[in-house]
N, C-alpha and C. Protein backbone atom coordinates (compact mmCIF):
# COMPACT_ATOMS: atom_id res chain seq x y z
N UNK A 1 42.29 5.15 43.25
CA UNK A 1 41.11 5.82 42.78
C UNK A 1 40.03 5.66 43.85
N UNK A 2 39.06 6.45 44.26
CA UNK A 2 38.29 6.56 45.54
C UNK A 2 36.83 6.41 44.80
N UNK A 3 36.26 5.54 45.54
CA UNK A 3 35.13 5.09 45.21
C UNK A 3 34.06 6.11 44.54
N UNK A 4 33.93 7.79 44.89
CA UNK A 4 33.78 8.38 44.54
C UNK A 4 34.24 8.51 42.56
N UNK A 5 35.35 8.75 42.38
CA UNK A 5 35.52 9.06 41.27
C UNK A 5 35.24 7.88 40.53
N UNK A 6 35.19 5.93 40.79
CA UNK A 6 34.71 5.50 40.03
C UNK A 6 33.44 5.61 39.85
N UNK A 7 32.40 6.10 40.42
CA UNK A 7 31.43 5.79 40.49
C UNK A 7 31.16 7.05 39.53
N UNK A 8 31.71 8.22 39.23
CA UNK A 8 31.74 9.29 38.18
C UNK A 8 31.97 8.82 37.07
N UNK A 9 33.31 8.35 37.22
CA UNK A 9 33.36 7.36 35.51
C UNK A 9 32.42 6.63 34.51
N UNK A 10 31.62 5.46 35.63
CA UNK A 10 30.91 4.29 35.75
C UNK A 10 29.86 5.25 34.80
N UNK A 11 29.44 6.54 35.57
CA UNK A 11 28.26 7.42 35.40
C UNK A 11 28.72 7.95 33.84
N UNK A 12 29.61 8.23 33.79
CA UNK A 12 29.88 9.27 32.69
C UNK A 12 29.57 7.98 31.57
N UNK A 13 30.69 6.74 31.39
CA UNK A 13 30.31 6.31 30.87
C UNK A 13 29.07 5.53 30.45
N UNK A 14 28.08 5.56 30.81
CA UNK A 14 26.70 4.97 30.94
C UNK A 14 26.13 6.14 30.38
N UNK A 15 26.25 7.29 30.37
CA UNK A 15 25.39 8.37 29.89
C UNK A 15 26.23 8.86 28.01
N UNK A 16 27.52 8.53 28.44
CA UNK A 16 28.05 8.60 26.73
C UNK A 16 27.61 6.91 26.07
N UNK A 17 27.65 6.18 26.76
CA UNK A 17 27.15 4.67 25.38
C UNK A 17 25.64 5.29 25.22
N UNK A 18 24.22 5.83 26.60
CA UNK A 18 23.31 6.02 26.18
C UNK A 18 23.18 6.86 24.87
N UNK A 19 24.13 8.08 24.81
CA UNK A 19 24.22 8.92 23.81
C UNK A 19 24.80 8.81 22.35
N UNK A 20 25.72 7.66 21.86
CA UNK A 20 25.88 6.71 21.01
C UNK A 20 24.52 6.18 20.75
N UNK A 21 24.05 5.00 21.56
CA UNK A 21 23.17 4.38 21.26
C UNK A 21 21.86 5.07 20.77
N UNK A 22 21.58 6.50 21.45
CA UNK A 22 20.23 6.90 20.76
C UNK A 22 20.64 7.79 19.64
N UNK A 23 22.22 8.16 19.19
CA UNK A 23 22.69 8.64 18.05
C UNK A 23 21.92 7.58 16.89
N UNK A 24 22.22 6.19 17.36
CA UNK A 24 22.29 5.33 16.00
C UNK A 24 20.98 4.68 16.13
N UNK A 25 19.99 5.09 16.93
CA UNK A 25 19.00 4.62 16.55
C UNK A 25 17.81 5.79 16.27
N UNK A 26 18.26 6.90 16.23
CA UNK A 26 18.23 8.54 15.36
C UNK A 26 18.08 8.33 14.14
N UNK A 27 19.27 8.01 13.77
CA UNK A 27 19.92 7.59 12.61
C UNK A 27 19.32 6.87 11.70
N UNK A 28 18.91 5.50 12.10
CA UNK A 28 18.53 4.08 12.21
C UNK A 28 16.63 4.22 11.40
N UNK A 29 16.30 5.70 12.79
CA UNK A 29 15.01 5.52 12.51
C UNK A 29 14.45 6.88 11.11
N UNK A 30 15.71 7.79 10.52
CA UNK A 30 15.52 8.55 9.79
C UNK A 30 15.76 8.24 8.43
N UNK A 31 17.11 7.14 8.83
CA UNK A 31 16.88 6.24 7.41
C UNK A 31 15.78 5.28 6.56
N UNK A 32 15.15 4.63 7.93
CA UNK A 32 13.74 3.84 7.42
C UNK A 32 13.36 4.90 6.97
N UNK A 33 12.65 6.08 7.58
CA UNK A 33 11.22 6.97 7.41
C UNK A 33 11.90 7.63 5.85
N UNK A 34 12.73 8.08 5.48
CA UNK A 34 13.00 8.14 4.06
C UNK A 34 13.15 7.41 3.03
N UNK A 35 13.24 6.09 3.48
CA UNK A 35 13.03 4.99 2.46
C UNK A 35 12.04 4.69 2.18
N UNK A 36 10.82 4.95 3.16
CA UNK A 36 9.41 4.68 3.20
C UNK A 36 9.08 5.50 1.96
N UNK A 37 7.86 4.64 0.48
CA UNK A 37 7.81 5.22 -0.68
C UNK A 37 6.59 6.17 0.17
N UNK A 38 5.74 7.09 -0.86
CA UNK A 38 4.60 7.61 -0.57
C UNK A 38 3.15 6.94 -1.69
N UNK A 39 3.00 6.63 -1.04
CA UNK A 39 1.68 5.49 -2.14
C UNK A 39 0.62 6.23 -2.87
N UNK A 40 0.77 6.91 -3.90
CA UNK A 40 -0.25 7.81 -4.84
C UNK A 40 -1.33 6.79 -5.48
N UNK A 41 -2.59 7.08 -5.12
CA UNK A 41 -3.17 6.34 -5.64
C UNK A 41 -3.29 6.54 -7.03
N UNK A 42 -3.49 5.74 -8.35
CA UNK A 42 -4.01 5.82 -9.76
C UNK A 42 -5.28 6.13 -10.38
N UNK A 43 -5.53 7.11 -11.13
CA UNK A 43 -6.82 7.31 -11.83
C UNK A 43 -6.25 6.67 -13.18
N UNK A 44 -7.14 5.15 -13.75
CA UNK A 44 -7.40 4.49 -14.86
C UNK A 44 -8.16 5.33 -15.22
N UNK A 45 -7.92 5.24 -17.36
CA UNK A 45 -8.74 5.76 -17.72
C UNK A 45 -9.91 4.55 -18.16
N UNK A 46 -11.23 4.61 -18.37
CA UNK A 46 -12.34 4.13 -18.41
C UNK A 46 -13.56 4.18 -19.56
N UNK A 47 -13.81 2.68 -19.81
CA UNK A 47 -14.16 2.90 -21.12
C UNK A 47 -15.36 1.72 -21.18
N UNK A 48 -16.91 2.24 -21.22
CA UNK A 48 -17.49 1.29 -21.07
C UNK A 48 -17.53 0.33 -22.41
N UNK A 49 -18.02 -0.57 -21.71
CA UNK A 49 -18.23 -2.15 -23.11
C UNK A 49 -18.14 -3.64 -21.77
N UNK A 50 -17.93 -4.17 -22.74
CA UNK A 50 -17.54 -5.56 -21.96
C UNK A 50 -16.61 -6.45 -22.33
N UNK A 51 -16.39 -7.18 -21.39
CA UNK A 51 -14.56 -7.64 -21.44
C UNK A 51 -14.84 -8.82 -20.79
N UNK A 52 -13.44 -9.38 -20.64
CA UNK A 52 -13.29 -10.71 -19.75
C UNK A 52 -12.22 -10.24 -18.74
N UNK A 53 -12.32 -10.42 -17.61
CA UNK A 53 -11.25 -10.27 -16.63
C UNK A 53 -9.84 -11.52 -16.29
N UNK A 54 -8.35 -10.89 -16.95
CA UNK A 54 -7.92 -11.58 -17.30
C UNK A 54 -6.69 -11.52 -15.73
N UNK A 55 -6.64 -10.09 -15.44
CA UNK A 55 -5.95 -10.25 -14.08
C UNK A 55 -7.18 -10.07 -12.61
N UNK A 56 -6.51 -10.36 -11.41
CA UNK A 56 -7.12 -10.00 -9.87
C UNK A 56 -6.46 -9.61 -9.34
N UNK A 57 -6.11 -8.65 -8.72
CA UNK A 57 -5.31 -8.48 -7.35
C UNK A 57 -5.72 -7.79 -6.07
N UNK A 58 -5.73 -7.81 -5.34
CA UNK A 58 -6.54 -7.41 -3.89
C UNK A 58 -5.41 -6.01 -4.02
N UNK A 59 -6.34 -4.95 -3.43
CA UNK A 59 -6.00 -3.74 -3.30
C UNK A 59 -5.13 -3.12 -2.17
N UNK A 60 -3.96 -2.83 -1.86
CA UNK A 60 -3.29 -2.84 -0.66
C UNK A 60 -3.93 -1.51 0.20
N UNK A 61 -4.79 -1.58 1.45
CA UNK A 61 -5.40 -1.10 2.69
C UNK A 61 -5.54 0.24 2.41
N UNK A 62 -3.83 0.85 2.28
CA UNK A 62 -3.75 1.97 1.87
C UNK A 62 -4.69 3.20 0.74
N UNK A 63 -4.62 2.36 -0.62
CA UNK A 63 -4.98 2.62 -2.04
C UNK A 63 -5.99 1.90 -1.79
N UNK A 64 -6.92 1.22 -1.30
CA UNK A 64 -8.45 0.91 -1.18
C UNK A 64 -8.91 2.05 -0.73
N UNK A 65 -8.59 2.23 0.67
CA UNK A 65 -9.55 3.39 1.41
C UNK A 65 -9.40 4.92 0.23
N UNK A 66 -8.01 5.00 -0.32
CA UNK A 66 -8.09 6.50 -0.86
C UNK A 66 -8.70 6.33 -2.09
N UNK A 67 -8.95 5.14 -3.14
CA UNK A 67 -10.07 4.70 -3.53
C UNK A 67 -11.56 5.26 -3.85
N UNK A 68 -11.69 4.68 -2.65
CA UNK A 68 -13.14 5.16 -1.48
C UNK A 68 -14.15 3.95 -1.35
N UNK A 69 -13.03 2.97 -1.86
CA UNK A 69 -13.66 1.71 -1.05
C UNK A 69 -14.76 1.66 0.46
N UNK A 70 -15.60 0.91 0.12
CA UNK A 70 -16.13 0.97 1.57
C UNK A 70 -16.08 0.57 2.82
N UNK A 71 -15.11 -0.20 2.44
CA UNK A 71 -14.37 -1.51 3.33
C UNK A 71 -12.90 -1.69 2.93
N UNK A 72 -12.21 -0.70 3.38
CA UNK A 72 -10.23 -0.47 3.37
C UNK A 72 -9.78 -1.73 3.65
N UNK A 73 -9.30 -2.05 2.61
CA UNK A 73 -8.46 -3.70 2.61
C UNK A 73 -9.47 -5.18 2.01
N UNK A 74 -10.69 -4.59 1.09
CA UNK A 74 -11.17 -5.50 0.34
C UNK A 74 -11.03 -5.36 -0.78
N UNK A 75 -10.91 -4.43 -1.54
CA UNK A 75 -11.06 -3.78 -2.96
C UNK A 75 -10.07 -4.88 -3.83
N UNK A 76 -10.43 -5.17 -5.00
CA UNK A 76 -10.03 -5.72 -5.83
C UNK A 76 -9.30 -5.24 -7.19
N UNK A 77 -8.19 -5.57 -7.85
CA UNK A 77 -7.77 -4.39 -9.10
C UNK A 77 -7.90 -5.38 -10.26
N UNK A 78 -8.93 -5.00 -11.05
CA UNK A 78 -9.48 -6.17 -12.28
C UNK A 78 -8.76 -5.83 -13.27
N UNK A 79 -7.70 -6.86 -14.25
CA UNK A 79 -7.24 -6.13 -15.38
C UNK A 79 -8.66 -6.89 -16.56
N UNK A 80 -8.89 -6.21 -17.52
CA UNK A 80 -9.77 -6.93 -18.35
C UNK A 80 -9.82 -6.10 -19.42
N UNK A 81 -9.41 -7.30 -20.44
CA UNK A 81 -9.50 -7.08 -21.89
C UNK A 81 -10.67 -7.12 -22.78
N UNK A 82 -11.09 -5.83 -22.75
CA UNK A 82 -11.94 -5.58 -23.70
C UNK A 82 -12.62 -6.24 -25.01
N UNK A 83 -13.71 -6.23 -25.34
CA UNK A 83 -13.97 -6.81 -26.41
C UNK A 83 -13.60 -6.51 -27.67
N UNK A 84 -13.18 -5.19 -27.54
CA UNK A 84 -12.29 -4.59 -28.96
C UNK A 84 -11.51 -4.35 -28.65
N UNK A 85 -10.81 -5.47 -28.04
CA UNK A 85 -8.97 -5.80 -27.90
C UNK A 85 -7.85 -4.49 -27.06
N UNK A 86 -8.67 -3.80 -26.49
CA UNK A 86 -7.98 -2.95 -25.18
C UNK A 86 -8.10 -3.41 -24.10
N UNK A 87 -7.06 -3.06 -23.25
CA UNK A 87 -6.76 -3.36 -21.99
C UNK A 87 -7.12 -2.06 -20.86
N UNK A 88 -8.02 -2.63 -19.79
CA UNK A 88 -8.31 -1.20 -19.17
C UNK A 88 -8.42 -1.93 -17.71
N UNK A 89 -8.02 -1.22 -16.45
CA UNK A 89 -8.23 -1.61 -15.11
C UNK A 89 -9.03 -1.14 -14.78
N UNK A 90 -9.92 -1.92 -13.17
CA UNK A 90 -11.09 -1.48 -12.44
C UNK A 90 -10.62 -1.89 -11.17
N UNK A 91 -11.26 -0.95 -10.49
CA UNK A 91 -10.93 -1.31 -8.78
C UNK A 91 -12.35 -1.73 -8.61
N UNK A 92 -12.51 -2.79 -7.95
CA UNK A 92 -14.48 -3.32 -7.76
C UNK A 92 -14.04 -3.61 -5.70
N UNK A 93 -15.48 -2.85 -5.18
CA UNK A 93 -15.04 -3.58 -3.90
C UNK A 93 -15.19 -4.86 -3.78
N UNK A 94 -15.67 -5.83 -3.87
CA UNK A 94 -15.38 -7.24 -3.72
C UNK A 94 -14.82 -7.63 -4.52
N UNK A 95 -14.67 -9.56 -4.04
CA UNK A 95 -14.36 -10.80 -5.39
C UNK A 95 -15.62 -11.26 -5.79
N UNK A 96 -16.27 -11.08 -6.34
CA UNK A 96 -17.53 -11.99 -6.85
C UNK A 96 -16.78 -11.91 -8.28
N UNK A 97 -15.50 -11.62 -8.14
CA UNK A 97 -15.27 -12.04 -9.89
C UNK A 97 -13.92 -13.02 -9.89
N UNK A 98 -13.69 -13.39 -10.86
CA UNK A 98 -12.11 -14.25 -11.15
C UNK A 98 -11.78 -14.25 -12.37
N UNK A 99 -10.83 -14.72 -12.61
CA UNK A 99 -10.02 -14.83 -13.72
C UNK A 99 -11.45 -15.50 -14.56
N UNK A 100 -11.51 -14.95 -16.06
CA UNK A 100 -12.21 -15.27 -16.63
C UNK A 100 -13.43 -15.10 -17.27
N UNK A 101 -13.74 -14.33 -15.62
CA UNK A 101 -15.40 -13.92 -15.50
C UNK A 101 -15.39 -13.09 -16.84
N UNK A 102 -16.39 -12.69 -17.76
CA UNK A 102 -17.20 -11.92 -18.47
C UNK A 102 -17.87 -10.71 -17.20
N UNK A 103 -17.30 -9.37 -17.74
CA UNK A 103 -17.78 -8.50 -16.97
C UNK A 103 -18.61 -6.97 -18.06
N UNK A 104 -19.35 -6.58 -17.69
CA UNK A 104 -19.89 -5.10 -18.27
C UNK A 104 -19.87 -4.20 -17.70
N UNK A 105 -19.19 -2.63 -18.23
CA UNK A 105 -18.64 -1.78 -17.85
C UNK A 105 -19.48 -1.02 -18.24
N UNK A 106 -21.07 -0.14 -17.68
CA UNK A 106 -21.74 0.72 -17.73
C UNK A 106 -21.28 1.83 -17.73
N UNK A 107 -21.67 2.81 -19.03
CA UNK A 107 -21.16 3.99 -18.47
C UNK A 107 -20.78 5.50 -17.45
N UNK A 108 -22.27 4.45 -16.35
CA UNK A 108 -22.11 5.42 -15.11
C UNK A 108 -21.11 4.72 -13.75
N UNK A 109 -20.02 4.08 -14.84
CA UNK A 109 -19.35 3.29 -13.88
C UNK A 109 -19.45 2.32 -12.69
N UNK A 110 -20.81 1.84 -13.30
CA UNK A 110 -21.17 0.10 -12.35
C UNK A 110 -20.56 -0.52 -13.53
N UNK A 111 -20.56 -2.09 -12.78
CA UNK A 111 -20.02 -3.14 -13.29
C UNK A 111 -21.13 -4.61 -13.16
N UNK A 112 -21.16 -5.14 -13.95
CA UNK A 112 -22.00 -6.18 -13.53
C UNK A 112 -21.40 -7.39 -14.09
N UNK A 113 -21.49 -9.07 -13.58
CA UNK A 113 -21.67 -10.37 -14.66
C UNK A 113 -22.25 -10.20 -15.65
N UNK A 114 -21.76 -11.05 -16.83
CA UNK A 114 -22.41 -11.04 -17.79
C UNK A 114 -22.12 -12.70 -18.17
């Protein structure tokens, strides 16, 4: 075999593993991007009175900003049970609250301590 034709081989094969290899990472990268969910944010329905806040959870970056948080990746998701025994959620941009707090639900949708 003459140095020539290995060096064709050498070539050929280096350009078919490249073509495998970016097959399966084609592949690789079309399977993530369809597994990826699409994150809809939630409209709670809303009901003024006052409650105690019995859950917290920080708002994931995403669903803050579409929100309209003012600060994407602070927002808070308050669960709080009502004083006439319903359960209703609030997104608040900060923590100035915790488990426990006594909160009031105005009906122009502020929130305050109570």
């Amino acid at each position: 075999m003459t140095p020539t034709v290995r060096v064709n081989l050498a070539l050929a094969a280096a350009f078919t593993s490249l073509a495998v290899l970016g097959a399966c990472m084609t592949t690789t990268e079309t399977a993530r991007t369809a597994s990826t969910p699409n994150i809809i944010p939630q409209t709670f329905p809303y009901t003024p009175g006052s409650g105690t806040v019995q859950t917290m959870g920080r708002i994931p970056p995403d669903l803050s900003a579409a929100a309209g948080s003012s600060a994407p990746g602070t927002g808070y998701r308050l669960g709080i049970r009502m004083d006439n025994g319903s359960f209703q959620y609030v997104d608040v941009d900060g923590g100035e609250f915790s488990v426990g707090t006594r909160i009031e639900l105005a009906p122009d949708r502020t929130y305050k301590r109570i």
